[in-house]
Every structure is written in structure tokens, then in C-alpha cells.
N, C-alpha and C. Protein backbone atom coordinates (compact mmCIF):
# COMPACT_ATOMS: atom_id res chain seq x y z
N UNK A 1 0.84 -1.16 0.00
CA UNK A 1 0.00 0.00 0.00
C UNK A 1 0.89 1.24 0.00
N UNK A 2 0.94 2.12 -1.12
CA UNK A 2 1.18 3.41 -1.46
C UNK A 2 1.29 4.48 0.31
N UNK A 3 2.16 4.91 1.26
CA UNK A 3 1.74 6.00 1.75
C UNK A 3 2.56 7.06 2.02
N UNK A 4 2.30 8.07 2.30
CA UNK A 4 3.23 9.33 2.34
C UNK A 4 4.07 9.65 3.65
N UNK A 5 5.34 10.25 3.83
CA UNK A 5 5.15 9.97 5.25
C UNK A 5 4.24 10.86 6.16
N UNK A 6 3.47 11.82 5.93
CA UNK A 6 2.76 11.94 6.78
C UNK A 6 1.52 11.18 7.65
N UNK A 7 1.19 9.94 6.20
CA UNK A 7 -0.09 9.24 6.59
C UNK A 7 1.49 8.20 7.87
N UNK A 8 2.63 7.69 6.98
CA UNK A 8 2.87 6.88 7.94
C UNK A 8 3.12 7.52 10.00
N UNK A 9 3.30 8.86 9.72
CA UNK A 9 3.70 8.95 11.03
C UNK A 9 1.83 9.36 12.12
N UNK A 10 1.30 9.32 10.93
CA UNK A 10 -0.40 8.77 11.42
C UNK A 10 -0.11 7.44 11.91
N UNK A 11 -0.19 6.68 11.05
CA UNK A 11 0.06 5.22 11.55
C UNK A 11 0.89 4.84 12.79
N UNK A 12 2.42 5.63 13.05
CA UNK A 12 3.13 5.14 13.97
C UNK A 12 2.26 5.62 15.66
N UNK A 13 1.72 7.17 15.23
CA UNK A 13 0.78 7.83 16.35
C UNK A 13 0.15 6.74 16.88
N UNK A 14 -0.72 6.33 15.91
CA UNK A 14 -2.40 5.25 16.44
C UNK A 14 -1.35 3.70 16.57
N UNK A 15 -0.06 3.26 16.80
CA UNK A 15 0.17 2.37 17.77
C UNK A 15 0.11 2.31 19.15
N UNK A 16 -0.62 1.12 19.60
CA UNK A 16 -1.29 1.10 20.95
C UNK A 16 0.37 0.19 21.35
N UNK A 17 0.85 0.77 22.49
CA UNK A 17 2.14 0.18 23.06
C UNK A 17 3.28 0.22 22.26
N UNK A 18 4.07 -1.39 22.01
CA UNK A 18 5.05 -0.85 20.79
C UNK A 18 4.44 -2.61 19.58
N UNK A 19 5.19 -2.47 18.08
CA UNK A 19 4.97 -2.81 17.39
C UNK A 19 6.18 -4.05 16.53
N UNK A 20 6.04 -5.28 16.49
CA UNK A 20 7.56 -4.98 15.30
C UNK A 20 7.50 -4.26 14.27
N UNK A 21 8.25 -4.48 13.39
CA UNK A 21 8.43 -3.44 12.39
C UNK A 21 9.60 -4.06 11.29
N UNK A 22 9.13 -4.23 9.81
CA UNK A 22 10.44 -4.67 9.12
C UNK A 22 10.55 -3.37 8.78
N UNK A 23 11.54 -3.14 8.44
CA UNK A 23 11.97 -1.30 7.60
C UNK A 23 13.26 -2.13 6.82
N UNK A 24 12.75 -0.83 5.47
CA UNK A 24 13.63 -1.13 4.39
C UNK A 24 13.85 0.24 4.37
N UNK A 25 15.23 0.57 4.26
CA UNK A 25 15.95 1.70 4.11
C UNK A 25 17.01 2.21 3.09
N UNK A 26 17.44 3.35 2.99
CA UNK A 26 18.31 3.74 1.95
C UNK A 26 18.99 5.08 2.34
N UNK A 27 20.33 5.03 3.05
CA UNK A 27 20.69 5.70 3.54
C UNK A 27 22.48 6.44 3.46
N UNK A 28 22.72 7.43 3.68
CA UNK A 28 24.06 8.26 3.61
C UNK A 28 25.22 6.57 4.01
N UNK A 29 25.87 5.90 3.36
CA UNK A 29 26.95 5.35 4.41
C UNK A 29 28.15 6.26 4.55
N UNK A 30 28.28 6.22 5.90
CA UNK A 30 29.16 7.38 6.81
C UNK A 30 30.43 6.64 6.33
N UNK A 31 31.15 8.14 5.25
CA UNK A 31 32.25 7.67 5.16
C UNK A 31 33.06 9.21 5.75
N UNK A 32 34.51 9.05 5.98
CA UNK A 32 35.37 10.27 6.14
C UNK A 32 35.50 10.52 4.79
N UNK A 33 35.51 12.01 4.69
CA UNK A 33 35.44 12.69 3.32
C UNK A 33 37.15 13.13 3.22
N UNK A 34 37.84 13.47 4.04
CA UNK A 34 39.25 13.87 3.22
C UNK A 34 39.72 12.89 2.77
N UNK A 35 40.20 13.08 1.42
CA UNK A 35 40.81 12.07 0.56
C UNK A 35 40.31 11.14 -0.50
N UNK A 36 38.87 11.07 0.12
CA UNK A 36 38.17 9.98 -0.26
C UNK A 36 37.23 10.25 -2.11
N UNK A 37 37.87 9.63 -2.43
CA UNK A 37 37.08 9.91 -3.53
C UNK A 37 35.93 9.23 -4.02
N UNK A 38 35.17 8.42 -2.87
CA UNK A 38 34.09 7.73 -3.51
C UNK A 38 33.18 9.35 -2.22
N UNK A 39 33.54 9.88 -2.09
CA UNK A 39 32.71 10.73 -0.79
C UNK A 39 31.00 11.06 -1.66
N UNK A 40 30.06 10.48 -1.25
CA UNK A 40 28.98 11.07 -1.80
C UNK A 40 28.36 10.19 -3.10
N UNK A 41 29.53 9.13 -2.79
CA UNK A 41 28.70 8.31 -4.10
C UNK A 41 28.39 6.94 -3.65
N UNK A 42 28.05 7.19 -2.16
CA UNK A 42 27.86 5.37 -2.24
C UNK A 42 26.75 5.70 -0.89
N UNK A 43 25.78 4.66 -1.00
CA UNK A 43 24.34 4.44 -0.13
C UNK A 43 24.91 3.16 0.31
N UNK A 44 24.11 2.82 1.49
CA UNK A 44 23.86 1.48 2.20
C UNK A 44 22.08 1.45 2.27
N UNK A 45 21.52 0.34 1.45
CA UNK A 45 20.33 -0.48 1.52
C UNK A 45 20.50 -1.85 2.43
N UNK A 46 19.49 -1.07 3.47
CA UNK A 46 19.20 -1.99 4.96
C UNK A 46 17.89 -2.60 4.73
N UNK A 47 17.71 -4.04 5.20
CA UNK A 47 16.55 -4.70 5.81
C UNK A 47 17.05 -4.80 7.52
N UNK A 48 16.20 -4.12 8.54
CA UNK A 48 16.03 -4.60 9.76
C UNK A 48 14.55 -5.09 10.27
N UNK A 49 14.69 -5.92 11.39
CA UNK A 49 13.81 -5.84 12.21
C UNK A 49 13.68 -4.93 13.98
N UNK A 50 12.76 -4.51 13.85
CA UNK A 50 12.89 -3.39 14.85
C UNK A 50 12.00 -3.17 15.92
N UNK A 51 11.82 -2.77 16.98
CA UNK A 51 10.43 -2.32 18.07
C UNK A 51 10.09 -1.06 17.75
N UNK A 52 9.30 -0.57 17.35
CA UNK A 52 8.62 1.10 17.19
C UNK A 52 7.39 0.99 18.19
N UNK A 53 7.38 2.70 18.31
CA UNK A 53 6.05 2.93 19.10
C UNK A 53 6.49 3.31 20.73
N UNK A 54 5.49 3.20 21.38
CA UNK A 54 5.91 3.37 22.78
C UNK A 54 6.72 2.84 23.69
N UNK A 55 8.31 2.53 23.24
CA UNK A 55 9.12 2.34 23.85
C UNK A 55 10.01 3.04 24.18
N UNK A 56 10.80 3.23 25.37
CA UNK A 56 12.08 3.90 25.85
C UNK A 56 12.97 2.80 25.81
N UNK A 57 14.29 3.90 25.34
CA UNK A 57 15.76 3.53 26.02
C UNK A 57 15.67 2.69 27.21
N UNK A 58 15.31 4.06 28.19
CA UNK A 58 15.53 3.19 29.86
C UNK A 58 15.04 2.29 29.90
N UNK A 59 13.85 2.21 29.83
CA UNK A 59 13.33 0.69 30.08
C UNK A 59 13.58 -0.64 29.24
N UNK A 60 14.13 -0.54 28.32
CA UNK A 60 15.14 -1.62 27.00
C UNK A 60 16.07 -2.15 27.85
N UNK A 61 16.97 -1.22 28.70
CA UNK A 61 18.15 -1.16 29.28
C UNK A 61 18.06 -2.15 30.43
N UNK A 62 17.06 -1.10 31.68
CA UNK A 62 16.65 -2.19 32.37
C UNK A 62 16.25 -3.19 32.57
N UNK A 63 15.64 -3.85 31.16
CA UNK A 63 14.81 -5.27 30.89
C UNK A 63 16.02 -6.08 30.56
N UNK A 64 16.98 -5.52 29.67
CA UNK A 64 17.95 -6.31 29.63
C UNK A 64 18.96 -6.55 30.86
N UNK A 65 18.88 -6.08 31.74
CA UNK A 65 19.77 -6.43 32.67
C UNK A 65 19.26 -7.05 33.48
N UNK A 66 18.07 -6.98 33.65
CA UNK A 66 16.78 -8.12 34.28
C UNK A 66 16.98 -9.72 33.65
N UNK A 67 17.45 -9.28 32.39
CA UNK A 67 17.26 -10.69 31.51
C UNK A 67 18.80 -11.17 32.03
N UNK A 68 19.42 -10.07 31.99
CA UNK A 68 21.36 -10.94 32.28
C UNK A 68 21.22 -11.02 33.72
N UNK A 69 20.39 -10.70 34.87
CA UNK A 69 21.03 -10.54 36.19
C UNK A 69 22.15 -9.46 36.81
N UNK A 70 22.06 -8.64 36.14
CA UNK A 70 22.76 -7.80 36.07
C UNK A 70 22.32 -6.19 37.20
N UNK A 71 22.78 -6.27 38.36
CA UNK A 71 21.89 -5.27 38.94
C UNK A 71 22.88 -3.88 38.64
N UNK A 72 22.19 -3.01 38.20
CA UNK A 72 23.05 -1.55 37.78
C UNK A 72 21.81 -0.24 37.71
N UNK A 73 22.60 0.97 37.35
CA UNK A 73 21.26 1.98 37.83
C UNK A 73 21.94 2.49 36.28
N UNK A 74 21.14 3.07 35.10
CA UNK A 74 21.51 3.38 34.08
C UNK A 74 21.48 4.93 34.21
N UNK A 75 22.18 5.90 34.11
CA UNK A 75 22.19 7.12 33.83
C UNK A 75 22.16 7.42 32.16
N UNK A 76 20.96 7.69 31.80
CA UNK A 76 20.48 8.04 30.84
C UNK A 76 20.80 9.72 30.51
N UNK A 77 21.48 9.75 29.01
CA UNK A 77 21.56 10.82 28.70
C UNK A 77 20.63 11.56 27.96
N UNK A 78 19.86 12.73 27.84
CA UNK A 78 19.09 13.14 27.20
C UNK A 78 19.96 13.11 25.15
N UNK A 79 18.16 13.08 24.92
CA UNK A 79 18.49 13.38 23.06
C UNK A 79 19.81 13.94 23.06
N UNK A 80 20.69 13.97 22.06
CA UNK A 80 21.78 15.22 21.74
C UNK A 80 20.63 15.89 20.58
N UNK A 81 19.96 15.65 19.50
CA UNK A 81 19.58 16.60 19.01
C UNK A 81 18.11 15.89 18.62
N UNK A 82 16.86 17.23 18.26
CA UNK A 82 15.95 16.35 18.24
C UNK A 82 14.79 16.69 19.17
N UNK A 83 13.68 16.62 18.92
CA UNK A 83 12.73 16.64 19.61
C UNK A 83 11.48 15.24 19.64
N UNK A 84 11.67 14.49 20.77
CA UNK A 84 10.85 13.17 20.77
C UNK A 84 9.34 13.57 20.99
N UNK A 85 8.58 13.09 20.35
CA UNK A 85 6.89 13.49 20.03
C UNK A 85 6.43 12.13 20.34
N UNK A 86 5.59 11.95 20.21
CA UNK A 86 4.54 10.70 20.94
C UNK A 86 4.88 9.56 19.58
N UNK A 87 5.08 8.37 20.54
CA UNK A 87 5.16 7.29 19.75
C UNK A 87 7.09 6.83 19.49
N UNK A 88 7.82 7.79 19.81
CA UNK A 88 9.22 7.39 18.95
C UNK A 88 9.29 8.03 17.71
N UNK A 89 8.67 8.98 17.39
CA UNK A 89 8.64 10.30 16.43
C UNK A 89 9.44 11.21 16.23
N UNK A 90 10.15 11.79 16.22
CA UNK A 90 11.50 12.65 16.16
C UNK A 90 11.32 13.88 15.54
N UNK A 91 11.41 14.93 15.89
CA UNK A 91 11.16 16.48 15.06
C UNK A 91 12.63 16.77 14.99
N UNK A 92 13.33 16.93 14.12
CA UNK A 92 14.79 18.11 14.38
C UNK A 92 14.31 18.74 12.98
N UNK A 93 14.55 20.00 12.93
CA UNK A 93 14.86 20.43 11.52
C UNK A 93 14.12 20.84 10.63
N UNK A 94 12.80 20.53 11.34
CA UNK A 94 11.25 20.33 10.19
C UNK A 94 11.63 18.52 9.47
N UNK A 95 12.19 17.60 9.80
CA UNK A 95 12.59 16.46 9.57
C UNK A 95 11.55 15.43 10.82
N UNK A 96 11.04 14.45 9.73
CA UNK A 96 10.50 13.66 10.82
C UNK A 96 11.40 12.29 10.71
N UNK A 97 11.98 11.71 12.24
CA UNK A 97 12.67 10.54 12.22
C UNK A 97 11.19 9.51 12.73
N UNK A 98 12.33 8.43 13.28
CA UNK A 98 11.48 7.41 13.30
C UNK A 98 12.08 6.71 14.68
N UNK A 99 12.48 6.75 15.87
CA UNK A 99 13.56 5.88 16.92
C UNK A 99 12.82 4.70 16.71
N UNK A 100 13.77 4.10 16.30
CA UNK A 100 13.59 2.39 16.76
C UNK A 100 14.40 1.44 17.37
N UNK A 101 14.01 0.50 18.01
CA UNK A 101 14.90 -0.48 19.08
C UNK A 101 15.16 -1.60 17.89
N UNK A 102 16.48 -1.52 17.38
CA UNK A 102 17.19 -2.59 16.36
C UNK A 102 17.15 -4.16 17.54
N UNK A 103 16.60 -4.92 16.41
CA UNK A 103 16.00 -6.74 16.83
C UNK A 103 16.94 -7.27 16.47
N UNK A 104 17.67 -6.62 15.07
CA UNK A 104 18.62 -7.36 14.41
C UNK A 104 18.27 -6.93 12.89
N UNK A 105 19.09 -7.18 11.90
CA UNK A 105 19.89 -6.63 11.09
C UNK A 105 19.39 -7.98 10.36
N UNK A 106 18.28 -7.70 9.07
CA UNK A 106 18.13 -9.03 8.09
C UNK A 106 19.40 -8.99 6.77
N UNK A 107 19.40 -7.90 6.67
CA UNK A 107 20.89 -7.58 5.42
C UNK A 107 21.04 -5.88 5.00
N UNK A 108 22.39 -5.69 4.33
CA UNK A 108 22.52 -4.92 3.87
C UNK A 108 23.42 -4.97 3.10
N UNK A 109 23.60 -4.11 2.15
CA UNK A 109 24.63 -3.77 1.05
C UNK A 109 24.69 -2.40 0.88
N UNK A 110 25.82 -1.98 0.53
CA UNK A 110 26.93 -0.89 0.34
C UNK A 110 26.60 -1.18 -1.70
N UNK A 111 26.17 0.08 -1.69
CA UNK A 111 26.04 0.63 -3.82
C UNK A 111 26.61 1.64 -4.17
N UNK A 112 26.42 1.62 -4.63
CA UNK A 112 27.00 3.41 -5.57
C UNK A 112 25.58 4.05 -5.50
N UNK A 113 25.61 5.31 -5.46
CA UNK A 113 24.03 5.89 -5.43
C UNK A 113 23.39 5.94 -6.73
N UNK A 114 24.25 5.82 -7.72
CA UNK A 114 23.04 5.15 -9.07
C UNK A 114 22.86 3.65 -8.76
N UNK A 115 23.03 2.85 -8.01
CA UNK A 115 22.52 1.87 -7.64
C UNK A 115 22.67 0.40 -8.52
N UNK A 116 24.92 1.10 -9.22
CA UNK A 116 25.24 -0.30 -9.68
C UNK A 116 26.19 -0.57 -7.85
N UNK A 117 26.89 -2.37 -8.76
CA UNK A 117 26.75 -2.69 -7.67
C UNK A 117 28.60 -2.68 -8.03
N UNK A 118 28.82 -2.71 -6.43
CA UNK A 118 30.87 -1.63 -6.59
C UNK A 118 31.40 -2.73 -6.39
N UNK A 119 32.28 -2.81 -7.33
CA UNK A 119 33.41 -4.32 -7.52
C UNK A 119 33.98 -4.21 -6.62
N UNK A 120 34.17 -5.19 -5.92
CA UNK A 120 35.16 -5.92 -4.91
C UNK A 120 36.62 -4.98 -4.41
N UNK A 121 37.51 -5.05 -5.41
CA UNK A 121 38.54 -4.55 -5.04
C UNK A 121 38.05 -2.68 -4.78
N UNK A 122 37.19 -2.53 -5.45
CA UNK A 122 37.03 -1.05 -4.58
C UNK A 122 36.13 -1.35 -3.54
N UNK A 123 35.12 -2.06 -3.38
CA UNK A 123 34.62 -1.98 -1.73
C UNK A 123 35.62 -2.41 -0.59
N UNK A 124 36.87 -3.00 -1.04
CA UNK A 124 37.89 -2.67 0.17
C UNK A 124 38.51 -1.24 0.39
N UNK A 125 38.62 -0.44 -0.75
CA UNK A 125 39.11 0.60 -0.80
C UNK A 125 38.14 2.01 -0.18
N UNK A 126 36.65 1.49 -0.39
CA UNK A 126 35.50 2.11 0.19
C UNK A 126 35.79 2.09 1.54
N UNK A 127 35.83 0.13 2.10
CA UNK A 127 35.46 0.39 3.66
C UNK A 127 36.52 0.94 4.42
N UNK A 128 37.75 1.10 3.61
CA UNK A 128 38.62 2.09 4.25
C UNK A 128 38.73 3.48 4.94
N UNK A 129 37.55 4.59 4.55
CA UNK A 129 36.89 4.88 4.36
C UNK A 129 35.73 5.57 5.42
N UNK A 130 35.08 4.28 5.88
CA UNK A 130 34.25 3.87 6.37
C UNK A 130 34.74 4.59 7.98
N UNK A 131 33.59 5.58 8.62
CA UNK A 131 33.13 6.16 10.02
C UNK A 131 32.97 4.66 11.18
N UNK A 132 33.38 4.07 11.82
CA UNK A 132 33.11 3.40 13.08
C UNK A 132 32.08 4.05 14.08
N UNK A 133 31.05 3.30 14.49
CA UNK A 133 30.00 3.93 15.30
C UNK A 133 30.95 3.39 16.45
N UNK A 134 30.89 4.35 17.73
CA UNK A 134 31.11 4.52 18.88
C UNK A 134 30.07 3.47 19.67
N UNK A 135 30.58 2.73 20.91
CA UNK A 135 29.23 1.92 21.70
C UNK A 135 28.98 3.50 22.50
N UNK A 136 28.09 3.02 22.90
CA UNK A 136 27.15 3.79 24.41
C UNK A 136 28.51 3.26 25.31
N UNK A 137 28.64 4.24 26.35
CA UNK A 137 29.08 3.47 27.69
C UNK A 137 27.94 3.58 28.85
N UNK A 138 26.96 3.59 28.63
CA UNK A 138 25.90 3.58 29.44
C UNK A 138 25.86 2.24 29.62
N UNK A 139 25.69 1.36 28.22
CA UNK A 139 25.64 0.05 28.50
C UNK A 139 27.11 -0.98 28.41
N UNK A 140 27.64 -0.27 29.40
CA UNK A 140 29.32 -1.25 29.88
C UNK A 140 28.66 -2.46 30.46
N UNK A 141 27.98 -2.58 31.50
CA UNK A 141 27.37 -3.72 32.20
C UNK A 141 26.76 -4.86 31.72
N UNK A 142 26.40 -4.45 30.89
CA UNK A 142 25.15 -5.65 29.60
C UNK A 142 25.83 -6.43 28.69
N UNK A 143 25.70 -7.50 28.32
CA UNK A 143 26.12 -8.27 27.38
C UNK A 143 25.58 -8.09 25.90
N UNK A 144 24.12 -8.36 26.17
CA UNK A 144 23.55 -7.82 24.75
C UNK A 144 23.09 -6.52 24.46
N UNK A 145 23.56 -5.49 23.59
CA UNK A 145 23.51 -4.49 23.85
C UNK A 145 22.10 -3.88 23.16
N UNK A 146 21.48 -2.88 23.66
CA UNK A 146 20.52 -2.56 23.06
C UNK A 146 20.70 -1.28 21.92
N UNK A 147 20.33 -1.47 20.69
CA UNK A 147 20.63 -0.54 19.58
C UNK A 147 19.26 0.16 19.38
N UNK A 148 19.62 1.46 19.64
CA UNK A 148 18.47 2.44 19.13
C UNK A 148 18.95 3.51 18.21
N UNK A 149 18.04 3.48 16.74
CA UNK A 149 18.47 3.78 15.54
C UNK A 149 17.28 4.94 15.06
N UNK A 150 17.66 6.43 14.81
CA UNK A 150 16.54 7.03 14.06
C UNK A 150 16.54 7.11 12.95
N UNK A 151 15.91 6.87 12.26
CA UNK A 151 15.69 6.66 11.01
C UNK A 151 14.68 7.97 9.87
N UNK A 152 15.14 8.56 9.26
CA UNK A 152 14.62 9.70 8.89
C UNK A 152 13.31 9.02 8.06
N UNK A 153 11.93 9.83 7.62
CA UNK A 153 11.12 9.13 7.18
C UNK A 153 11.44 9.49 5.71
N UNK A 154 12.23 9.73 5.37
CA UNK A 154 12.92 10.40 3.79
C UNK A 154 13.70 8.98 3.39
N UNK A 155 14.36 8.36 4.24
CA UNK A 155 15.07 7.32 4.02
C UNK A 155 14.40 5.58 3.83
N UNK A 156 13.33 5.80 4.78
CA UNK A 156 12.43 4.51 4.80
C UNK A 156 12.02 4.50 3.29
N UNK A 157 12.09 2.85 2.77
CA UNK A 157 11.39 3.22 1.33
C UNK A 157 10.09 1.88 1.32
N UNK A 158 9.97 1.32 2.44
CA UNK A 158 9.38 0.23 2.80
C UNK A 158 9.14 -0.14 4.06
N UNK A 159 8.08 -0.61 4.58
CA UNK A 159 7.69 -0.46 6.42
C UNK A 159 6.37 -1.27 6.73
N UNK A 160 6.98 -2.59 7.13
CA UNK A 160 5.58 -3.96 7.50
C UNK A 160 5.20 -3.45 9.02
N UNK A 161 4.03 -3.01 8.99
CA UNK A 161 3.88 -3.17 10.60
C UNK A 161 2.58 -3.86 10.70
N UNK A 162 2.12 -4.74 11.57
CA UNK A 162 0.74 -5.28 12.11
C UNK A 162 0.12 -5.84 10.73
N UNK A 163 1.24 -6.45 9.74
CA UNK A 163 0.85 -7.42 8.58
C UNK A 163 0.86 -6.67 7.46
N UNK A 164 0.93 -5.58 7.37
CA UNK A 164 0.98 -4.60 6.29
C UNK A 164 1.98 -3.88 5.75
N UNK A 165 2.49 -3.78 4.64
CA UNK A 165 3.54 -3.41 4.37
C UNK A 165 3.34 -2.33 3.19
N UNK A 166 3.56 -1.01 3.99
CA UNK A 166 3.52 0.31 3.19
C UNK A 166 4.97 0.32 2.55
N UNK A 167 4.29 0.90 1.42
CA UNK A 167 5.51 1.61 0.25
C UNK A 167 5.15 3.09 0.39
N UNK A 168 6.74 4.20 0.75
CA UNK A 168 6.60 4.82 1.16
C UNK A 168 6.67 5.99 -0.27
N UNK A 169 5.72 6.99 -0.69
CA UNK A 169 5.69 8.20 -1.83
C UNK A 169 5.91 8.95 -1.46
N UNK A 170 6.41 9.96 -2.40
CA UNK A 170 6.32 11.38 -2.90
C UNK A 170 4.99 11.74 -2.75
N UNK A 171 4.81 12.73 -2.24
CA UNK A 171 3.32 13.55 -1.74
C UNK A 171 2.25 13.85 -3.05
């Protein structure tokens, strides 16, 4: 089903609690730009599975340490940027995100943004390249760590929730 993101962040509103969620994405891959001469020409296309809707951080955190035995007090840092709206909704910018609690990671691939696919010996030369995400040290204590990912609704190009799977348009 065809929807825009405004109907979808209707949809994420009218979730009662939280939801899974497959999301198909298409997004900037974070590379360092000095030197780099692929800078601006290469996307990463994600399949995840995810929790949306009325979930927090803190309480992810604490459930998981419930699940490891793990007794600890989490000092939670506020947003760095961003304004959280009902549901896991995100305002920065006039930009609507999406926070979601990552389940796990069904696939992805690294393209060129015309969307051939980059021979081998340069995707080593790409992931060279390649930004390293930082962990949280909030969660030093935990074994399995909990990943929370916003996701711009510009980037979603596909989104199953409660059996249905919107394709996301141009207005």
C-alpha cells in the first residue's frame, strides 16, 4: 500500500504500546570525506527488524539487565539533538525521524548511489573509508547491547507493521 510519510507517522501515532516493524531503508553510508574519492557516491540499503512505538531507552536497558542478572542503575543521557513526540517520532529540523529499538539486522549492502553494484577490489578501498560507530558506555554492564536507531522518514522506502507493508511516496 502506497503512503506518504505523513499518513505513515499517522500510523506510527495510532500504535497502541510498541509494534515490530520490518523497515527497508536507503541511507548516507558514513564515510570520512578527506581524501576519499568515492565521498557522496555510495548508499547502504538496509533490511532490519525493529520495536517502534511506545518504547524507551531506559526501560530496553533495564529489561535487559533483568534478563542478564545484572543489577546496575543506568544514567540516561538526554536526546543530543531532536525533539521526541509521541510514539518514537522525532522532530529536528522540520525532519521527521522514526527511533527504533534494532531486533537485528536481516541484510545490507553498500552501492554506488546510481545503484550499480561496486566491484570488490574497490569496496575494500570504500570500507577504508568507512566512520566506526562509537558503543554507548551507558551500556558497559550488559552483554547484549541494546541498539536504538533514528531513522529519517525520507530514508524509509518500505515499512511492514501489524501485517501490512507500506511503500513509502512522494506527496
Amino acid at each position: 500500500m502506497d503512503i506518504t510519510q505523513a499518513q505513515l507517522a499517522e500510523i506510527i501515532r495510532n500504535i497502541r504500546g510498541v509494534s515490530f516493524a520490518r523497515i527497508d531503508s536507503v541511507t548516507e553510508f558514513r564515510m570520512k570525506k578527506t581524501g576519499n574519492p568515492f565521498a557522496g557516491q555510495v548508499i547502504k540499503v538496509s533490511r532490519i527488524m525493529a520495536i517502534v512505538g511506545n518504547w524507551t531507552y531506559k526501560q530496553s536497558l533495564i529489561n535487559q539487565a533483568i534478563r542478564e542478572n545484572v543489577d546496575t542503575d543506568f544514567e540516561i543521557q538526554p536526546r543530543k539533538w531532536g525533539t521526541r513526540l509521541e510514539n518514537g517520532i522525532v522532530e529536528h529540523n522540520g525532519k521527521l525521524y522514526l527511533e527504533a529499538k534494532i531486533e537485528r539486522s536481516i541484510g545490507s549492502r553498500i552501492v554506488f548511489r546510481n545503484g550499480h553494484f561496486i566491484p570488490e577490489n574497490e569496496m575494500e578501498s570504500i570500507k577504508t573509508f568507512a566512520v566506526k560507530s562509537s558503543e554507548s558506555k551507558t551500556q558497559d554492564t550488559i552483554e547484549k547491547k541494546v541498539i536504538l536507531r533514528d531513522y529519517a522518514f525520507d530514508s524509509i522506502r518500505r515499512i511492514k507493521l501489524n501485517g501490512i507493508t507500506y511503500k513509502l511516496v512522494s506527496k
